[in-house]
PDB file of N, CA and C in Angstrom:
ATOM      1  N   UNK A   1       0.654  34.147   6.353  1.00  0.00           N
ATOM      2  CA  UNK A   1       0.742  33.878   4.926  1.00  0.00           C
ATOM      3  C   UNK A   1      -0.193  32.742   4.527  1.00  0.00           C
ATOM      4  N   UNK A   2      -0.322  31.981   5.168  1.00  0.00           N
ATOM      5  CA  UNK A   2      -1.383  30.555   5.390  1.00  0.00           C
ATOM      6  C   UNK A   2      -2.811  30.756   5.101  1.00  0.00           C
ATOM      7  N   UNK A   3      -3.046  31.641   5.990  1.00  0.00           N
ATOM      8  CA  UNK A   3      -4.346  31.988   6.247  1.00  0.00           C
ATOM      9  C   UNK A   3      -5.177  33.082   4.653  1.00  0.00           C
ATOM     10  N   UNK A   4      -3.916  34.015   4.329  1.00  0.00           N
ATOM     11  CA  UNK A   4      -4.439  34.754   3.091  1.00  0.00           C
ATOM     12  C   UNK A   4      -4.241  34.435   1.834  1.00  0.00           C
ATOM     13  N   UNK A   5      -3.260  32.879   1.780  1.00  0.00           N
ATOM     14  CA  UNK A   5      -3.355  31.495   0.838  1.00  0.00           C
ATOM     15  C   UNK A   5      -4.886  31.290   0.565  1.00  0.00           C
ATOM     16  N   UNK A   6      -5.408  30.593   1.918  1.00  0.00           N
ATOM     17  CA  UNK A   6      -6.672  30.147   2.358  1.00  0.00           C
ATOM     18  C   UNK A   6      -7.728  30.837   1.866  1.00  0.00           C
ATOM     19  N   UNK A   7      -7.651  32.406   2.376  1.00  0.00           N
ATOM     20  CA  UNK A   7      -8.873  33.284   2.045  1.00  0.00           C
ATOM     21  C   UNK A   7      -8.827  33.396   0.503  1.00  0.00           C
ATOM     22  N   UNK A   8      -7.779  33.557  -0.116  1.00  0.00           N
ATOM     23  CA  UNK A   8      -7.765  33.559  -1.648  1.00  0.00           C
ATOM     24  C   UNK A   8      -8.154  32.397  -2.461  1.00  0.00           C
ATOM     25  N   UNK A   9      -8.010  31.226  -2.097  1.00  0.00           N
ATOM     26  CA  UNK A   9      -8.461  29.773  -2.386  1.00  0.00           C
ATOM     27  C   UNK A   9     -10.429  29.701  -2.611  1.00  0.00           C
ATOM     28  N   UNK A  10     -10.724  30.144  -1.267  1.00  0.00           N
ATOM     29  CA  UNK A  10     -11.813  30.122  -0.676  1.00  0.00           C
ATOM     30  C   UNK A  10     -12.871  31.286  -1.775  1.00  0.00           C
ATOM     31  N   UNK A  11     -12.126  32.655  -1.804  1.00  0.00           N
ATOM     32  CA  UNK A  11     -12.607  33.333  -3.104  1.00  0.00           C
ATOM     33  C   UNK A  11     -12.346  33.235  -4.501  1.00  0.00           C
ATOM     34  N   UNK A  12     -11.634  32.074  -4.817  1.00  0.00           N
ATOM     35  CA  UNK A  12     -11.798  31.726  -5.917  1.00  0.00           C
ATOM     36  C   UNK A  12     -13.150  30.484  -6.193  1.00  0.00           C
ATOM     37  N   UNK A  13     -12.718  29.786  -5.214  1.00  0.00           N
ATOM     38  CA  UNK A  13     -14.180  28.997  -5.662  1.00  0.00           C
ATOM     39  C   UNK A  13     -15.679  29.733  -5.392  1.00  0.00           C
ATOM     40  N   UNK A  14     -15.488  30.130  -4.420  1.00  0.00           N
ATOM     41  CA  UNK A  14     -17.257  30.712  -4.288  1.00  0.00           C
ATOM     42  C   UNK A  14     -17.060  31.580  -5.610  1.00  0.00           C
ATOM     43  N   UNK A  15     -15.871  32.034  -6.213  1.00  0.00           N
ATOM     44  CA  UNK A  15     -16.281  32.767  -7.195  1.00  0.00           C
ATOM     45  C   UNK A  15     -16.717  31.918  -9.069  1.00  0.00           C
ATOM     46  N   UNK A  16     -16.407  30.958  -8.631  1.00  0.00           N
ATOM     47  CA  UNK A  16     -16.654  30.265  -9.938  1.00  0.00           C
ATOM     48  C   UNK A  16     -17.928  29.878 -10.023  1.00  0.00           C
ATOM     49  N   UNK A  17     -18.288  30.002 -11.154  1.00  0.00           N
ATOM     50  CA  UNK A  17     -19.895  29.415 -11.906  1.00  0.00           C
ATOM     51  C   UNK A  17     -20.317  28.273 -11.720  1.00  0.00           C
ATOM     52  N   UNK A  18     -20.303  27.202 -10.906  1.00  0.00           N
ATOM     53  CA  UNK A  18     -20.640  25.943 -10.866  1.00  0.00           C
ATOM     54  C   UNK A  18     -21.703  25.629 -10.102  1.00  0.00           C
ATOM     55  N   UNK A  19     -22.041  24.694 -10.758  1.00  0.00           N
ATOM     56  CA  UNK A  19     -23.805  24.216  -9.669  1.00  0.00           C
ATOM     57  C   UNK A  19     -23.094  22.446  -9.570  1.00  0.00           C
ATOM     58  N   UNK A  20     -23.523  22.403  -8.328  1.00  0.00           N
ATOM     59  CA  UNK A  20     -23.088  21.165  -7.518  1.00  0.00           C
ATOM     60  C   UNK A  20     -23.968  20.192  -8.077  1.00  0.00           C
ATOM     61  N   UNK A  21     -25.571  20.797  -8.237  1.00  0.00           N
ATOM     62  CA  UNK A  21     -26.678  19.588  -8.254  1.00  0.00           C
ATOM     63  C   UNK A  21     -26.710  19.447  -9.404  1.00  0.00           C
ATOM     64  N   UNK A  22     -25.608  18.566 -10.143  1.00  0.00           N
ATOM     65  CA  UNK A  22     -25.362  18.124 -11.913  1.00  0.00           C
ATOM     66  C   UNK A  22     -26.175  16.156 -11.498  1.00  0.00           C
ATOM     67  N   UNK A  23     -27.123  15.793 -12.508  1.00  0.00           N
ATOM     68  CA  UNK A  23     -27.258  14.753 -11.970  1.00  0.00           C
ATOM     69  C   UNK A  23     -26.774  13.180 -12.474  1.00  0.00           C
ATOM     70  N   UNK A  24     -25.721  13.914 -13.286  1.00  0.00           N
ATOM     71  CA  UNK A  24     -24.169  12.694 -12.871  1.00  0.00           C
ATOM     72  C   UNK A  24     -23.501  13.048 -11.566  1.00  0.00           C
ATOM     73  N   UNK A  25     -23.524  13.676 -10.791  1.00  0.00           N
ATOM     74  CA  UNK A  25     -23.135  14.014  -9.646  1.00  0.00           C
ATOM     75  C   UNK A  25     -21.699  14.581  -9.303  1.00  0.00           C
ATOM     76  N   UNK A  26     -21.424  15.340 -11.091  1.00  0.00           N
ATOM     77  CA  UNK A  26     -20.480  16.108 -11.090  1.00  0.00           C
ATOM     78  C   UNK A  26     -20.322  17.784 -11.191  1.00  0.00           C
ATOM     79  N   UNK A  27     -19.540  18.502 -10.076  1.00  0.00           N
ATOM     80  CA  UNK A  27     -19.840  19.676 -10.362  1.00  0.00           C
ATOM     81  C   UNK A  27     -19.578  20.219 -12.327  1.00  0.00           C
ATOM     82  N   UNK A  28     -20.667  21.011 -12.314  1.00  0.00           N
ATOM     83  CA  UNK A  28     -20.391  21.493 -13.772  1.00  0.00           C
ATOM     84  C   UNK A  28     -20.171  22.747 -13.838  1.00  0.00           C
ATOM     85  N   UNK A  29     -20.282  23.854 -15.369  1.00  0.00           N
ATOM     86  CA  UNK A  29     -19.846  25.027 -14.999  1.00  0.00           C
ATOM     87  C   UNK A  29     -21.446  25.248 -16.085  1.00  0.00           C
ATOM     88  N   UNK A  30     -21.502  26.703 -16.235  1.00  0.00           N
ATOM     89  CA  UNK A  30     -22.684  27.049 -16.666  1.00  0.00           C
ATOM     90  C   UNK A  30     -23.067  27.082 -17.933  1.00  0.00           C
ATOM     91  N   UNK A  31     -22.054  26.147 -18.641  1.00  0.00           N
ATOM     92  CA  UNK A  31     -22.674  25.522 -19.900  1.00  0.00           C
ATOM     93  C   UNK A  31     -22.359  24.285 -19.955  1.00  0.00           C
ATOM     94  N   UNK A  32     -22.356  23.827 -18.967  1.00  0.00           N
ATOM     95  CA  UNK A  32     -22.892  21.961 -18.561  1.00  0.00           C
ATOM     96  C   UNK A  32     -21.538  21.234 -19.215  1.00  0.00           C
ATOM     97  N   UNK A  33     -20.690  21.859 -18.743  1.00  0.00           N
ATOM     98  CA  UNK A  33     -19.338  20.828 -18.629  1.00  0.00           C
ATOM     99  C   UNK A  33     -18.943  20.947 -17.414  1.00  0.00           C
ATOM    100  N   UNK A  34     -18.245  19.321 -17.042  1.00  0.00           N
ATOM    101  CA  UNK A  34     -17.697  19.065 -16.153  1.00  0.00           C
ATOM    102  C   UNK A  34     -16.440  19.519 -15.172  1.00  0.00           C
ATOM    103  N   UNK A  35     -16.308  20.275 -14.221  1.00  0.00           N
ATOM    104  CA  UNK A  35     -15.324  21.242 -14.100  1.00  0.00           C
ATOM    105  C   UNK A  35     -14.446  19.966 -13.754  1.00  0.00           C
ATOM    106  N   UNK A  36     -13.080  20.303 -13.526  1.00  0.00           N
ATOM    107  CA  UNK A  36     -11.664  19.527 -13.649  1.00  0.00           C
ATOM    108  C   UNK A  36     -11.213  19.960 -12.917  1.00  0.00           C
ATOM    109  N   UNK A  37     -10.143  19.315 -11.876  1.00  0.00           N
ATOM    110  CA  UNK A  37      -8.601  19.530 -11.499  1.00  0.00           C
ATOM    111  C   UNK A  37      -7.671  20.017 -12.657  1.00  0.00           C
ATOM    112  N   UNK A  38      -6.618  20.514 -11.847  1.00  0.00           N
ATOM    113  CA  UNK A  38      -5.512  20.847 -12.878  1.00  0.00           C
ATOM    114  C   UNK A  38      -4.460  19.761 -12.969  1.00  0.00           C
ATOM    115  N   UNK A  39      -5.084  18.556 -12.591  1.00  0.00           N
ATOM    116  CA  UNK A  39      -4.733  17.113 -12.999  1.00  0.00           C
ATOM    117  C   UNK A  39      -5.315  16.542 -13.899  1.00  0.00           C
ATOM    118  N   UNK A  40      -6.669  16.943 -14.337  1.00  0.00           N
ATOM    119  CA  UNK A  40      -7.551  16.947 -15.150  1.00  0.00           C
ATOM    120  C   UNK A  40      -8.540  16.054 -14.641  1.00  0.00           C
ATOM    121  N   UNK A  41      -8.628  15.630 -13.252  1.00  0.00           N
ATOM    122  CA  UNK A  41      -9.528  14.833 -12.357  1.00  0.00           C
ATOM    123  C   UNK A  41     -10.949  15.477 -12.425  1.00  0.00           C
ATOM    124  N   UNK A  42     -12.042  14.654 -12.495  1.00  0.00           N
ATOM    125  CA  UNK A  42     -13.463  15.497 -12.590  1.00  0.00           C
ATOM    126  C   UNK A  42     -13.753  15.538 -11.116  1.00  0.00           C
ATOM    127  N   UNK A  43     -14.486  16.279 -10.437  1.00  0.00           N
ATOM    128  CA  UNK A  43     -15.183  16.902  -9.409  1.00  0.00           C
ATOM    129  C   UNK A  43     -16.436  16.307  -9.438  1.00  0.00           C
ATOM    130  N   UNK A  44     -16.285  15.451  -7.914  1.00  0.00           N
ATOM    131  CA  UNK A  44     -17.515  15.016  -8.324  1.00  0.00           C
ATOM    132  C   UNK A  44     -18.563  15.620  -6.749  1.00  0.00           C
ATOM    133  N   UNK A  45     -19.539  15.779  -6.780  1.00  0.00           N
ATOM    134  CA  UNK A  45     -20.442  15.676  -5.709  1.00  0.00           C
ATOM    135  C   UNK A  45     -20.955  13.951  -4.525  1.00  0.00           C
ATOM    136  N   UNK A  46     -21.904  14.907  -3.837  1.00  0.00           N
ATOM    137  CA  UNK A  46     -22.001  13.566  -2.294  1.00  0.00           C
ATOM    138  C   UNK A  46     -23.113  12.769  -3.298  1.00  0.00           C
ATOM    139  N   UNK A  47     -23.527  13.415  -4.413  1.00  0.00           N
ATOM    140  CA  UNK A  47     -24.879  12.342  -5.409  1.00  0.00           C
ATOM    141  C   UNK A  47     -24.117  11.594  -6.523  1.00  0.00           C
ATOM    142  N   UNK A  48     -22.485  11.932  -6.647  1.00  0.00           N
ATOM    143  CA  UNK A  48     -21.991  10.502  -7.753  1.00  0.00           C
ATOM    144  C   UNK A  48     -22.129   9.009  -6.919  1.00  0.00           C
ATOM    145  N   UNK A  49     -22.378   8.511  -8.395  1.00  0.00           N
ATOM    146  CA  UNK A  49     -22.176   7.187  -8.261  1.00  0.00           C
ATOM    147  C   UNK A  49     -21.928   6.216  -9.279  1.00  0.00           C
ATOM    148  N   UNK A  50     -21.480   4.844  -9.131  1.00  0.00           N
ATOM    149  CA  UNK A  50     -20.733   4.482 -10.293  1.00  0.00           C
ATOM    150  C   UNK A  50     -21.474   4.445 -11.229  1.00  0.00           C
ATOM    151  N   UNK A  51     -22.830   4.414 -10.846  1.00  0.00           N
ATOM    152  CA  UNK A  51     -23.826   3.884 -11.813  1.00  0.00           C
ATOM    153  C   UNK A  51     -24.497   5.462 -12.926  1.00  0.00           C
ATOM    154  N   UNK A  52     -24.261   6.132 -11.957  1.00  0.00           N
ATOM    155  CA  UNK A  52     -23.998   7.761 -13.038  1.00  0.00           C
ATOM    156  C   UNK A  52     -22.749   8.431 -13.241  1.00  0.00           C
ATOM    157  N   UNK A  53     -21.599   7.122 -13.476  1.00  0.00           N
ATOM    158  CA  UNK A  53     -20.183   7.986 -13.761  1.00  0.00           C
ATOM    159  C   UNK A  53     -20.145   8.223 -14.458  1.00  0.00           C
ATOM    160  N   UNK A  54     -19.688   9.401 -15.080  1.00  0.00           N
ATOM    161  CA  UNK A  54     -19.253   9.729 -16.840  1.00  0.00           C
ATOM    162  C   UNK A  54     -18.172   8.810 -17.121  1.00  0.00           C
ATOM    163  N   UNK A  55     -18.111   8.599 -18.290  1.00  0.00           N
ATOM    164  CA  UNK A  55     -17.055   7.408 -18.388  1.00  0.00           C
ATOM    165  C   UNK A  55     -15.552   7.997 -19.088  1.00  0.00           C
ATOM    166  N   UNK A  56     -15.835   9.438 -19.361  1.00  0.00           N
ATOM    167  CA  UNK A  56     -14.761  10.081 -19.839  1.00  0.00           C
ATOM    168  C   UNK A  56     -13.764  10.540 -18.470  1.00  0.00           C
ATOM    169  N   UNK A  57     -14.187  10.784 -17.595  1.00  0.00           N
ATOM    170  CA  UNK A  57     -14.040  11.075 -16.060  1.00  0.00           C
ATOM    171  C   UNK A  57     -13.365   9.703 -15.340  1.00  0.00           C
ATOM    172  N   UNK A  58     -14.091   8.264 -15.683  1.00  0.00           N
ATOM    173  CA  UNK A  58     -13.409   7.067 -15.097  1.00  0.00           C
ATOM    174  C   UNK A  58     -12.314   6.792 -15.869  1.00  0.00           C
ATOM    175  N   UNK A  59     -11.987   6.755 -17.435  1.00  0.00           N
ATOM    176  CA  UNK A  59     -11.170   6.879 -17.750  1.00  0.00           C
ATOM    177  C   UNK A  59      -9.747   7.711 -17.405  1.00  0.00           C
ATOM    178  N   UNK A  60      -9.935   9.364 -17.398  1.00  0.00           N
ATOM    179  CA  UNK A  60      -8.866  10.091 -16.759  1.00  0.00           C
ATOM    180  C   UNK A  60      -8.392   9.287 -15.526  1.00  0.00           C
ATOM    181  N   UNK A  61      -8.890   8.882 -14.889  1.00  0.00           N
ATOM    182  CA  UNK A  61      -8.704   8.156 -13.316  1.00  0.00           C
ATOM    183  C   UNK A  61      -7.786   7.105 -13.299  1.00  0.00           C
ATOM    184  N   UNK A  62      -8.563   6.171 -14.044  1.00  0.00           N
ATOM    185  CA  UNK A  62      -7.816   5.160 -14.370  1.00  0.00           C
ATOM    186  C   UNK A  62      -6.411   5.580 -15.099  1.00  0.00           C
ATOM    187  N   UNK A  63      -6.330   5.734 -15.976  1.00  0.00           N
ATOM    188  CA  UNK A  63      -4.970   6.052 -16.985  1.00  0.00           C
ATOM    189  C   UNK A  63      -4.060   6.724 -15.522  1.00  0.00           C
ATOM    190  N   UNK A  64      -4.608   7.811 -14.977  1.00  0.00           N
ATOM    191  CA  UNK A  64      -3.492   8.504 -13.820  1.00  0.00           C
ATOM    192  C   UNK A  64      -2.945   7.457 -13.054  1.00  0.00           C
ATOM    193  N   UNK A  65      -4.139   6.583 -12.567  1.00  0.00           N
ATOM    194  CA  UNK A  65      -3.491   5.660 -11.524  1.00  0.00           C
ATOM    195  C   UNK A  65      -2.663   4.610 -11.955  1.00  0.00           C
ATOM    196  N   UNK A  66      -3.041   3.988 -12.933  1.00  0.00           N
ATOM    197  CA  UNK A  66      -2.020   3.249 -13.897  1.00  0.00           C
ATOM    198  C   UNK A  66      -0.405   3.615 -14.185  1.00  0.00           C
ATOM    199  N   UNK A  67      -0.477   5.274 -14.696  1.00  0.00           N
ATOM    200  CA  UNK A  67       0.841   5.859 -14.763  1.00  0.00           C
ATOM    201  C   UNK A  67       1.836   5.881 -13.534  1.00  0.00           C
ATOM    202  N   UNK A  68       1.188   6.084 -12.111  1.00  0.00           N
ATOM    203  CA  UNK A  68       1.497   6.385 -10.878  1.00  0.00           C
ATOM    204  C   UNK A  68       2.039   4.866 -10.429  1.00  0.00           C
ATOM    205  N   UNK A  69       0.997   4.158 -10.607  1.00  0.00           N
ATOM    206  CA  UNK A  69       1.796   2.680 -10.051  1.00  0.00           C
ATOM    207  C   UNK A  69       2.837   2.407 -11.293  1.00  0.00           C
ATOM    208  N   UNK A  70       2.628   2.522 -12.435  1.00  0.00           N
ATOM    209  CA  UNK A  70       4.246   2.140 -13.071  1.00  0.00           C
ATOM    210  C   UNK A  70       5.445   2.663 -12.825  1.00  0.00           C
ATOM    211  N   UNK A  71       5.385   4.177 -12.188  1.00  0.00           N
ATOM    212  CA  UNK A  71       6.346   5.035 -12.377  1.00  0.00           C
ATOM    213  C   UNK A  71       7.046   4.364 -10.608  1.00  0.00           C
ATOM    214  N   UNK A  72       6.301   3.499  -9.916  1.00  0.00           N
ATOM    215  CA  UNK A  72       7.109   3.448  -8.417  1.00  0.00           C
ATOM    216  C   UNK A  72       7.607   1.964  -8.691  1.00  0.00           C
TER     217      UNK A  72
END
């Protein structure tokens, strides 16, 4: 059951529209938005860096982690 979790995971992403080489160093989709978690976390590539973060992206981050340490 693990394994055809896995294979279905695996064909969903190779099946999505995204190009890795975005040069904020976030994956995007093919009209140049930033793809998301279903946390609403941005995806980033091995070429982000702080100095090309989107700042709408550091924001989501921040606010989550903020919520997470209040809630313990």
């Amino acid at each position: 059951m693990r394994s055809l979790s896995l294979l279905a995971l695996c064909a969903l992403v190779l099946s999505l529209p995204a190009y890795a080489d975005s040069p904020k160093g976030y994956w995007i989709d093919k009209n140049g938005k930033v793809l998301k978690t279903a946390k609403g976390f941005c995806i980033r590539t091995g070429k982000w860096s702080e100095k090309t973060a989107d700042r709408a992206c550091l924001d989501a981050m921040k606010k989550n982690s903020s919520m997470a340490m209040s809630s313990k």
